[in-house]
Each structure stands twice: as C-alpha cells, then as structure tokens.
N, C-alpha and C. Protein backbone atom coordinates (compact mmCIF):
# COMPACT_ATOMS: atom_id res chain seq x y z
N UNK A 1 97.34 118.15 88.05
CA UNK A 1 96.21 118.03 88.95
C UNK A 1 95.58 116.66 88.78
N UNK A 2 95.18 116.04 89.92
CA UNK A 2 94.08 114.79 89.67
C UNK A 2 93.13 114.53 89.37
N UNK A 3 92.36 113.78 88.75
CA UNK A 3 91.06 113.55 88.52
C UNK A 3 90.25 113.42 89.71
N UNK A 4 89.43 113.78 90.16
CA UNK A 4 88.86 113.71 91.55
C UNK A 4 87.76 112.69 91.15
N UNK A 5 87.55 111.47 92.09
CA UNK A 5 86.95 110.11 91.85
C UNK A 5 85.50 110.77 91.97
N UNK A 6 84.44 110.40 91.62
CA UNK A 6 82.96 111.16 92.30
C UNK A 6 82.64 110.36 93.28
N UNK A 7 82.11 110.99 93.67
CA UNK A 7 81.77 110.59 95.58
C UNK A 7 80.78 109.06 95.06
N UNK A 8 80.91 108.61 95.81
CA UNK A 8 80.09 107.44 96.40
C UNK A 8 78.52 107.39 96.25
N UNK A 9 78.03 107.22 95.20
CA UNK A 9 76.28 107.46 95.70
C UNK A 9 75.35 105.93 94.72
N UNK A 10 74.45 105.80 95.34
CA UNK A 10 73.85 104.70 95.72
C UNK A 10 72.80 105.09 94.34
N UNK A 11 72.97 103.75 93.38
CA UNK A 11 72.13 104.09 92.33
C UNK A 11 70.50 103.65 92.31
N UNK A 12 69.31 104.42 91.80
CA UNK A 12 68.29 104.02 92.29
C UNK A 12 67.59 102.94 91.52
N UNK A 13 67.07 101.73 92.38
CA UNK A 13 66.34 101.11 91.40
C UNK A 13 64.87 101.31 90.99
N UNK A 14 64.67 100.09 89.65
CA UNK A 14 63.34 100.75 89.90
C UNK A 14 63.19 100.04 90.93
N UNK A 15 61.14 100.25 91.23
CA UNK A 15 60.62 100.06 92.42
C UNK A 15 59.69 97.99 92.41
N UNK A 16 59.35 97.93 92.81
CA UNK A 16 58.94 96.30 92.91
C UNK A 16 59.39 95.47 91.95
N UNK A 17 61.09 95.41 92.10
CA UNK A 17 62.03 94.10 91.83
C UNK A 17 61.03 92.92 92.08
N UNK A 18 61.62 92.43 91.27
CA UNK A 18 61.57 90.67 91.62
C UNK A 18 63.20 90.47 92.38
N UNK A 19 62.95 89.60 93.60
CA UNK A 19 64.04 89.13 94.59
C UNK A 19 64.95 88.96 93.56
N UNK A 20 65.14 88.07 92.62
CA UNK A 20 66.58 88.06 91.66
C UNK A 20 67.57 89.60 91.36
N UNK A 21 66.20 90.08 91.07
CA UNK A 21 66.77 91.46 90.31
C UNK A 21 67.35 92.02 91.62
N UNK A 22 66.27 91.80 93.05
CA UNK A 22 66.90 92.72 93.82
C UNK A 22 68.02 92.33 94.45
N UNK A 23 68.32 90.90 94.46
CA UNK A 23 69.89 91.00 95.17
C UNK A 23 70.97 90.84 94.02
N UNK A 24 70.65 91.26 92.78
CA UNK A 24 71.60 91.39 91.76
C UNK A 24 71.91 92.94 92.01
N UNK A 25 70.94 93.74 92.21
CA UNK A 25 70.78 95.36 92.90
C UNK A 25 71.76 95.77 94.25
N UNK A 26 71.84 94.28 95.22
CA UNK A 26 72.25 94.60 96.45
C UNK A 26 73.92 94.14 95.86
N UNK A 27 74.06 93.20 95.41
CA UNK A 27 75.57 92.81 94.77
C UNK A 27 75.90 94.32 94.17
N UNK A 28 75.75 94.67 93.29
CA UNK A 28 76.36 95.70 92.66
C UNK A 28 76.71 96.61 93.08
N UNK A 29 75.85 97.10 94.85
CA UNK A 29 75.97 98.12 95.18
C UNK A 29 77.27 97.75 96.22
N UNK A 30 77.34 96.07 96.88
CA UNK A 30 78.44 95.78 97.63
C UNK A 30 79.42 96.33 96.79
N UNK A 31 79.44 95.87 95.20
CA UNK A 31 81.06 95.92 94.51
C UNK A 31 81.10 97.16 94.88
N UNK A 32 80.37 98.22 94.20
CA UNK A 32 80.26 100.28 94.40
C UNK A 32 81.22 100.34 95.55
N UNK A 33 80.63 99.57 96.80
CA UNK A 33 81.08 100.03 98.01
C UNK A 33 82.49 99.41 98.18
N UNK A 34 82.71 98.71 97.79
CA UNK A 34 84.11 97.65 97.50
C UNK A 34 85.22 98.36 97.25
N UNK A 35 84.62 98.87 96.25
CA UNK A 35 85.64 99.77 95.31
C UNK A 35 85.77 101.06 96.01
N UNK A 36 84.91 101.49 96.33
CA UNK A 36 85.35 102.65 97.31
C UNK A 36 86.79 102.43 98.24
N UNK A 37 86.04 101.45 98.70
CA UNK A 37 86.97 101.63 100.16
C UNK A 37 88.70 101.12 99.41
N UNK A 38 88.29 99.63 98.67
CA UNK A 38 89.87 99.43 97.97
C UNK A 38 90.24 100.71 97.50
N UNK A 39 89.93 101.97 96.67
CA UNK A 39 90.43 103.54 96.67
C UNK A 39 90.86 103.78 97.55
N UNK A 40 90.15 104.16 98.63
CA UNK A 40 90.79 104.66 99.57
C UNK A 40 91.90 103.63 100.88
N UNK A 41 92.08 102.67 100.81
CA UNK A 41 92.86 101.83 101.41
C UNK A 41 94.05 101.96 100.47
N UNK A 42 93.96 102.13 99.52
CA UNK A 42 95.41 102.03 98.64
C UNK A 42 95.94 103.70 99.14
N UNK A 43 95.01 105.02 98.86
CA UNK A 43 95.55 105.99 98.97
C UNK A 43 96.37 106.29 100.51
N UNK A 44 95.46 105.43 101.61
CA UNK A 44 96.06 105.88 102.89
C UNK A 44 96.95 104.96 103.06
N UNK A 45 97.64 103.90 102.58
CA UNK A 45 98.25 102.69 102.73
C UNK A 45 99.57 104.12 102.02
N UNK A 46 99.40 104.46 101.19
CA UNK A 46 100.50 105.06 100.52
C UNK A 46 100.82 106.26 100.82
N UNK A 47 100.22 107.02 101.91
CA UNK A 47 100.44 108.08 102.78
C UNK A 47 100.80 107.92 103.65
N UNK A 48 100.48 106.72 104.77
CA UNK A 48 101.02 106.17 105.38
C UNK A 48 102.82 105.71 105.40
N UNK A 49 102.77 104.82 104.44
CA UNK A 49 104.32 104.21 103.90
C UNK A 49 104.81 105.68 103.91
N UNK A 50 104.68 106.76 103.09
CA UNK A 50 105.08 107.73 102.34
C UNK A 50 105.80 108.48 103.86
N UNK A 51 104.69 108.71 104.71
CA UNK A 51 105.01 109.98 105.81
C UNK A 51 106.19 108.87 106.69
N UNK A 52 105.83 106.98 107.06
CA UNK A 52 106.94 106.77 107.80
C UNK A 52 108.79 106.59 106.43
N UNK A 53 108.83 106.75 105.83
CA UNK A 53 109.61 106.92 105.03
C UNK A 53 110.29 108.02 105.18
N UNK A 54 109.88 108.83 104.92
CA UNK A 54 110.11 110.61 105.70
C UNK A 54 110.41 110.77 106.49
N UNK A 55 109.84 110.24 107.34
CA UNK A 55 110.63 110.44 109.32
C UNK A 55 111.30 109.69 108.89
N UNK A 56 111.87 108.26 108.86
CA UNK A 56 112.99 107.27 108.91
C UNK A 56 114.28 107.83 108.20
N UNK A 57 113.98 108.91 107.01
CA UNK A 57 114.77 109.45 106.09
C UNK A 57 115.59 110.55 106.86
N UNK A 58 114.51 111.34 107.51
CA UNK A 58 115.02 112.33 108.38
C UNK A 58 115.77 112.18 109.54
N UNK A 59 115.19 110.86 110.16
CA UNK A 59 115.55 110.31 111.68
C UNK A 59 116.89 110.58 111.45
N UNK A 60 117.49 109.24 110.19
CA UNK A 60 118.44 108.67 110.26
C UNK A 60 119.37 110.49 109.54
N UNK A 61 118.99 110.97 108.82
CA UNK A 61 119.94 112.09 108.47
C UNK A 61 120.44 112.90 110.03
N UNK A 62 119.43 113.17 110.44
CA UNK A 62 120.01 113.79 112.03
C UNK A 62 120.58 113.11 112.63
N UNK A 63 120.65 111.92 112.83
CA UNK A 63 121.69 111.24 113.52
C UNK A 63 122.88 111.59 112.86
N UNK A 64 122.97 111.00 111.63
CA UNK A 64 124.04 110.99 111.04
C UNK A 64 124.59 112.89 111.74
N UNK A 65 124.02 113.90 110.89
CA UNK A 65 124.71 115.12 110.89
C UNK A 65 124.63 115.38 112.17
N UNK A 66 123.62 115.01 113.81
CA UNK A 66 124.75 115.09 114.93
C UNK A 66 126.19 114.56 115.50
N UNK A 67 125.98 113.32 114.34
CA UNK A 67 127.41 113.00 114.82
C UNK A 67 128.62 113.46 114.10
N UNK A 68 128.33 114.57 113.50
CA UNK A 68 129.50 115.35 113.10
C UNK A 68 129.38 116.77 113.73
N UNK A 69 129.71 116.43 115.37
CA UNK A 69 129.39 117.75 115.36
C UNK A 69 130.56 118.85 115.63
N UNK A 70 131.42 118.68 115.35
CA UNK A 70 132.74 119.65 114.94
C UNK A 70 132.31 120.71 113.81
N UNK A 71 131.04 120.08 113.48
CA UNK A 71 130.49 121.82 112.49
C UNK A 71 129.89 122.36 113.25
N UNK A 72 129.72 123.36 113.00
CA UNK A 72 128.49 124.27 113.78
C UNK A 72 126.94 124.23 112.74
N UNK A 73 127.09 124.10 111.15
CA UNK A 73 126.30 124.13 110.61
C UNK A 73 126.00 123.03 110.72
N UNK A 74 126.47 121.60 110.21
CA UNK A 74 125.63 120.52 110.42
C UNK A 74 125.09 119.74 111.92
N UNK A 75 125.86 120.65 112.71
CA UNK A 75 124.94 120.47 114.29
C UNK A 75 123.13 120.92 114.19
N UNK A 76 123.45 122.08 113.32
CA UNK A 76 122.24 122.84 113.34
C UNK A 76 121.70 122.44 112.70
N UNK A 77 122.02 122.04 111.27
CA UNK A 77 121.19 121.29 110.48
C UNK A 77 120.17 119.78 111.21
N UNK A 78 121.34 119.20 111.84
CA UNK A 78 120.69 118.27 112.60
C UNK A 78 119.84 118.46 113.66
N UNK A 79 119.65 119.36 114.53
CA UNK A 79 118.34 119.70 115.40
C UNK A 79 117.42 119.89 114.20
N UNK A 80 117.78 120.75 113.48
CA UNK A 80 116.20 121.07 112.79
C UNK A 80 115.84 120.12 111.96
N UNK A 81 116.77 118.59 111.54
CA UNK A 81 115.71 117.69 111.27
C UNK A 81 115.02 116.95 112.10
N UNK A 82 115.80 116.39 113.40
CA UNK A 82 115.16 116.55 114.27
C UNK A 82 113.55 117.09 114.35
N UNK A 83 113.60 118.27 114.50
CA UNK A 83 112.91 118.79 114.46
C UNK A 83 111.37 118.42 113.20
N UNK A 84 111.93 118.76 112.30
CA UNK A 84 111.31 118.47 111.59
C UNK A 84 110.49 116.90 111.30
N UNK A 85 111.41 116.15 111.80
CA UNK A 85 110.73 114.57 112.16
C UNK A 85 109.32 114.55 113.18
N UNK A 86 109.81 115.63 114.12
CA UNK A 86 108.49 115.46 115.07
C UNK A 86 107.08 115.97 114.16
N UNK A 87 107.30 116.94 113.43
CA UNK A 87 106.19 117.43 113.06
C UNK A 87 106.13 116.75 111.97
N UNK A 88 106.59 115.72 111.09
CA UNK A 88 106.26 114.94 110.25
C UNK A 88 105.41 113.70 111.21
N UNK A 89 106.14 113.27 112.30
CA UNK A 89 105.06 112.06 113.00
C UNK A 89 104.07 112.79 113.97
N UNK A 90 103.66 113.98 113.61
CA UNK A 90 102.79 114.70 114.62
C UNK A 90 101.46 114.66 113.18
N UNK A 91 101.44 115.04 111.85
CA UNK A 91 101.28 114.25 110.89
C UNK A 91 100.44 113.13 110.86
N UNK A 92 101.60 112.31 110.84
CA UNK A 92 100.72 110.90 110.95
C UNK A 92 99.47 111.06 111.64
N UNK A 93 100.08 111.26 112.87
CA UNK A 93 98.71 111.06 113.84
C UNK A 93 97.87 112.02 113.48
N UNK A 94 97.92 113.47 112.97
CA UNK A 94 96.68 113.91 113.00
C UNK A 94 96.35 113.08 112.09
N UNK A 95 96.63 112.78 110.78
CA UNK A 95 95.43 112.40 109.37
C UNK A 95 94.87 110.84 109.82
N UNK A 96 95.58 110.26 110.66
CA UNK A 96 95.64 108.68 111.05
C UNK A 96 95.55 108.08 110.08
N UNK A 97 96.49 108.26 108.96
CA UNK A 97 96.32 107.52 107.43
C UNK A 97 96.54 106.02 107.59
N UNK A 98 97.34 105.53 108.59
CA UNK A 98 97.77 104.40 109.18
C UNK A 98 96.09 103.35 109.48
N UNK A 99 95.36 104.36 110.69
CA UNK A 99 94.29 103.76 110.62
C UNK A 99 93.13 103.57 110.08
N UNK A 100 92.94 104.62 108.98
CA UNK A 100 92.03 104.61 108.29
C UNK A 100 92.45 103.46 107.09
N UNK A 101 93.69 103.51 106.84
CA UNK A 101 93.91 102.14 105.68
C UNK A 101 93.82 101.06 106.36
N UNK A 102 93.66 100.51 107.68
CA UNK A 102 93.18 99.55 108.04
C UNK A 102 91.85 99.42 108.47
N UNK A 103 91.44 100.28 108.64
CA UNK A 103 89.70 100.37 108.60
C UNK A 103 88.59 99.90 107.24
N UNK A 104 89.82 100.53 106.35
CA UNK A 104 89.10 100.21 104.60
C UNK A 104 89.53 98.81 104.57
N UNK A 105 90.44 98.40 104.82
CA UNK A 105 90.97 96.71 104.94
C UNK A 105 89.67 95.90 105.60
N UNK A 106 89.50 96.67 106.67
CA UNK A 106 88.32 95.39 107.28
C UNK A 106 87.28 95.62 106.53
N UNK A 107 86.59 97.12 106.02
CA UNK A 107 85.11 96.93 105.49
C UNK A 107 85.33 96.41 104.15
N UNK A 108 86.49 96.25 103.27
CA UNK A 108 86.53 95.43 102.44
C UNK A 108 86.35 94.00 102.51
N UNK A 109 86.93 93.55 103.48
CA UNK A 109 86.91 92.11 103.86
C UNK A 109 84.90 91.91 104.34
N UNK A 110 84.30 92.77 104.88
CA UNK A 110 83.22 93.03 105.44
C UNK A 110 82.30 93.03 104.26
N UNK A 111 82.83 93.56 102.87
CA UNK A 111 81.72 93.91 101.66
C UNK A 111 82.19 92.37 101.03
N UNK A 112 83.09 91.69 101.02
CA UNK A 112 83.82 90.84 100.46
C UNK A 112 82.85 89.39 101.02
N UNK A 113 82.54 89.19 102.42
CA UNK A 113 81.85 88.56 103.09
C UNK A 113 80.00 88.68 102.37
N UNK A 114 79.65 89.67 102.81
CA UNK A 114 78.73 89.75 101.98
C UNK A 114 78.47 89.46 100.99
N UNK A 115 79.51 90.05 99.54
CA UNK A 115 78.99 89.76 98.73
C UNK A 115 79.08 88.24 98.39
N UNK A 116 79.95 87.61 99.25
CA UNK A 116 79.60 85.89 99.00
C UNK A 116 78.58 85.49 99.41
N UNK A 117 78.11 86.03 100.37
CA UNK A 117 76.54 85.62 100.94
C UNK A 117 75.59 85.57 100.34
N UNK A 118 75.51 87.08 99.64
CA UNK A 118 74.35 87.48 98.22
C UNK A 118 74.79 86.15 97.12
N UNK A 119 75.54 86.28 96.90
CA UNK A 119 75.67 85.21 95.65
C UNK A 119 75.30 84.03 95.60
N UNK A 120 75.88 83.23 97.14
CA UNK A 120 76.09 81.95 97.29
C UNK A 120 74.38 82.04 97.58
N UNK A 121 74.05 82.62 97.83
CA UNK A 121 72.02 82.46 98.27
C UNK A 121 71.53 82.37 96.86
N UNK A 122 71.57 83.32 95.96
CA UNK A 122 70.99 83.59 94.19
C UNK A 122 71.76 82.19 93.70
N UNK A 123 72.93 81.59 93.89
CA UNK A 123 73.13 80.73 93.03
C UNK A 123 72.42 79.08 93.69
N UNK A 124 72.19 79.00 95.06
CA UNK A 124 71.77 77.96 95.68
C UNK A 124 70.50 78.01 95.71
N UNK A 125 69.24 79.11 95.91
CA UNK A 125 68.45 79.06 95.52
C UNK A 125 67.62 79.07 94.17
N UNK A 126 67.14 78.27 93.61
CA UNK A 126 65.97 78.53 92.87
C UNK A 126 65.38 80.05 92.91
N UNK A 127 65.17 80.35 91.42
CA UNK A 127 64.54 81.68 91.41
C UNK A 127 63.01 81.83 92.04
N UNK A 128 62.68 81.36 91.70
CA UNK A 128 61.11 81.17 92.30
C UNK A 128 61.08 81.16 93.64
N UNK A 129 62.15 80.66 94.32
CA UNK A 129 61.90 80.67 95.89
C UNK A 129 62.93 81.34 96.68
N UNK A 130 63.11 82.48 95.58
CA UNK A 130 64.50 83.54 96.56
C UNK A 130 63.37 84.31 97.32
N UNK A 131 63.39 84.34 98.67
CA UNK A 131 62.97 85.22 99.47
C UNK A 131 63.28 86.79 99.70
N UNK A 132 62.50 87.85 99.47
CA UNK A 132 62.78 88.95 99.22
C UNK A 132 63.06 89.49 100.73
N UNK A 133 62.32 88.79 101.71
CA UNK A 133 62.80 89.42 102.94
C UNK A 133 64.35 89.03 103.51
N UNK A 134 64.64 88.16 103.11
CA UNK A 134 65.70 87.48 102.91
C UNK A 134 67.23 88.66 102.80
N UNK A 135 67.10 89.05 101.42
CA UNK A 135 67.77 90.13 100.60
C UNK A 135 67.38 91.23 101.14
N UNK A 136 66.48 91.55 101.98
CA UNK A 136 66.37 92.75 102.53
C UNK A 136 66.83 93.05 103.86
N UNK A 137 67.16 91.84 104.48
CA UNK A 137 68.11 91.46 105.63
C UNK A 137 69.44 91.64 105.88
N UNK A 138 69.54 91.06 104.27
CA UNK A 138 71.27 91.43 103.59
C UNK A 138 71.86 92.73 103.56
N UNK A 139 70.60 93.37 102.58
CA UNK A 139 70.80 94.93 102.57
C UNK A 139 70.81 95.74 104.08
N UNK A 140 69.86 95.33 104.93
CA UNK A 140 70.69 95.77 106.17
C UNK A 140 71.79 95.72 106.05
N UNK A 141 72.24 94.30 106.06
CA UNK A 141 73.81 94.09 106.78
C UNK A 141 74.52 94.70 105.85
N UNK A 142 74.35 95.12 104.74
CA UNK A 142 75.24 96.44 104.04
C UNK A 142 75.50 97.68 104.51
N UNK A 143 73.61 98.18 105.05
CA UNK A 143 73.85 99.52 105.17
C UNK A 143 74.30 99.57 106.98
N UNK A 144 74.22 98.31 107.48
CA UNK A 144 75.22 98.46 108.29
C UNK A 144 76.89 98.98 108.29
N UNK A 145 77.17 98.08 107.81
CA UNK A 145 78.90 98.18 106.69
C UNK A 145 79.02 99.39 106.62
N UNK A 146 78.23 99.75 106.22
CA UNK A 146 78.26 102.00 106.06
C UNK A 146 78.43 102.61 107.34
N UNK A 147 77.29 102.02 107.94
CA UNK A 147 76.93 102.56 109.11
C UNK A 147 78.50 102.35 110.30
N UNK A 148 78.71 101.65 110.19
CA UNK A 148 79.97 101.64 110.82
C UNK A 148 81.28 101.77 110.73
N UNK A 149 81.36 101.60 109.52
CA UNK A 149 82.65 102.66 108.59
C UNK A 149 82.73 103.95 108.85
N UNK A 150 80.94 104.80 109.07
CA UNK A 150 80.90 106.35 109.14
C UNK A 150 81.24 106.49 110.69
N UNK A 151 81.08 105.58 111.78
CA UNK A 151 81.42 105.80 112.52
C UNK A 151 82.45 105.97 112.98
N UNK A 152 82.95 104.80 112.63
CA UNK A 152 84.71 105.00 113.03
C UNK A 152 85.77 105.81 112.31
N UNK A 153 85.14 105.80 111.15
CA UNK A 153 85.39 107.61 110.27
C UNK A 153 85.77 108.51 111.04
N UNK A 154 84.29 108.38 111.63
CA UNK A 154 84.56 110.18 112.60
C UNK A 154 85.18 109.92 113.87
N UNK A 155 85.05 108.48 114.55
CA UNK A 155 86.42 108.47 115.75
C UNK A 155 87.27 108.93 115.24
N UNK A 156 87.92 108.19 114.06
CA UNK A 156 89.29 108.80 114.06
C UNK A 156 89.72 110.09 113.28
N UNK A 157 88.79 110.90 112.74
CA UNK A 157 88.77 112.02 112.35
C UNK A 157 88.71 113.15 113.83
N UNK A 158 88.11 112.65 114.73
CA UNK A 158 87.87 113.19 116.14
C UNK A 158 89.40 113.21 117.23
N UNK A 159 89.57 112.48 116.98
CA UNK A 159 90.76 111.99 118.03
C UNK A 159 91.82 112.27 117.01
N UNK A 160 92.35 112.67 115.89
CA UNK A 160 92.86 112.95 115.54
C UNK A 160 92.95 114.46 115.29
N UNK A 161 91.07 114.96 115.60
CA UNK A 161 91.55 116.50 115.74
C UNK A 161 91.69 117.06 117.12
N UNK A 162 91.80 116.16 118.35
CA UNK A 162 92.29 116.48 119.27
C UNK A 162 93.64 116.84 119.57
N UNK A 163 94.25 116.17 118.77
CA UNK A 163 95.76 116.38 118.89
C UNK A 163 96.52 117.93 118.49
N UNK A 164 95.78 118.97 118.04
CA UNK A 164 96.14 119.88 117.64
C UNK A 164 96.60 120.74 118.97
C-alpha cells in the first residue's frame, strides 16, 4: 500500500508580519504549492505514458494475432484485444491524465514565475522599504494560481465525466 501524501493546506502565520517576514511567508507557501503540483505532474505524466503503452502493447498484439487468422482462437483472441484497447483509450479520456499533467506543468511554471518575483523584489529591495501592499498583490497572484488550477480541475474532471 502507499503512503498517502497529506493534502495541501496553507500554514498559518502569525498576524502583523513585517513585509520581509511576509513575503518570506508568501515564498514558502509558492514552494508548498510547487511541490504539490510537481507530485502530481509526475503521477499523471506516468499514468499517462503507462495507459498509452498499454493500448500500443495491445494495438500492436491484435494486429499481429489477426493476422494469423487460420486459428479460430487467435482470431478471437485478437478482437478481444481489440477490444480491450478501446476501453483502455476510453480510460485515458475519462481520467484525462494526459491533461491534467500538463496543467500541473503550466501552474508549476506559474508558481516558478512567481516565486522569482517574490525573491527578486526581497533581494532588490531594502528591508525598510519592502512594501507590504506590494506582497499582498503577489499573494493575490498566488491565490490566483489556485484559483485557476481549481478551475480547470473541474473542466476536466467535468468533460471527462461526460464521456461515460
């Protein structure tokens, strides 16, 4: 059995940071979110590969065993991989492992952006004159990053349960 990762949750700070502290607060929580998604981009990247591997494995076996078809058993064998290929790429599309590992690809690149932003601001500014509204602008554009990850989450959790 696997270790099941713990969900994703947002650690609390205390309350009236100084701007340093708080976009050292907003960095940490980009990496949190970083790491999430690199998890899950590796797992659907490898479900992905995994399920077209399977059909290609299968494709090519049914070909092969229709073209022997002077058996009666490996005729049959070969429809039902056939067969079985469709409902392996019927599969794919429901889980859309394909697109969800490219979805975690962009909000990585998306937390990746950010967190150069946070940094390159804390290391170019002077402490004394890091602007807190500043970093709180940023943190939008994080909990944006969420915000639109959850969305397209559920597109393709949606349109993928259409297909049933």
């Amino acid at each position: 059995m696997r270790d099941q990762e713990p969900p994703i949750q947002s650690a609390r700070p205390s309350p009236g940071l100084a701007p340093l502290d708080l976009a050292q607060d907003l960095v940490a929580r980009i990496e949190r979110g970083n790491d999430y998604a690199r998890s899950r981009k590796v797992r659907f990247r490898r479900s992905s590969a995994l399920i077209r591997l399977l059909s290609m494995a299968l494709l090519v076996s049914s070909t092969i065993i229709l073209g022997l078809q002077d058996l009666q058993l490996w005729a049959a064998l070969g429809f039902a991989l056939v067969a079985v290929v469709t409902v392996v790429n019927t599969l794919e599309a429901f889980f859309a492992w394909r697109s969800r590992w490219i979805l975690m690809e962009e909000t990585q690149y998306r937390f990746y952006r950010l967190r150069d932003e946070v940094t390159f601001y804390i290391a170019s500014t002077p402490v004394d004159q890091l602007d807190a509204e500043r970093i709180k602008a940023l943190f939008g554009d994080y909990q944006q990053i969420w915000d639109q990850l959850g969305a397209r989450w559920l597109e393709f959790r949606q349109s993928a349960g259409s297909i049933q």
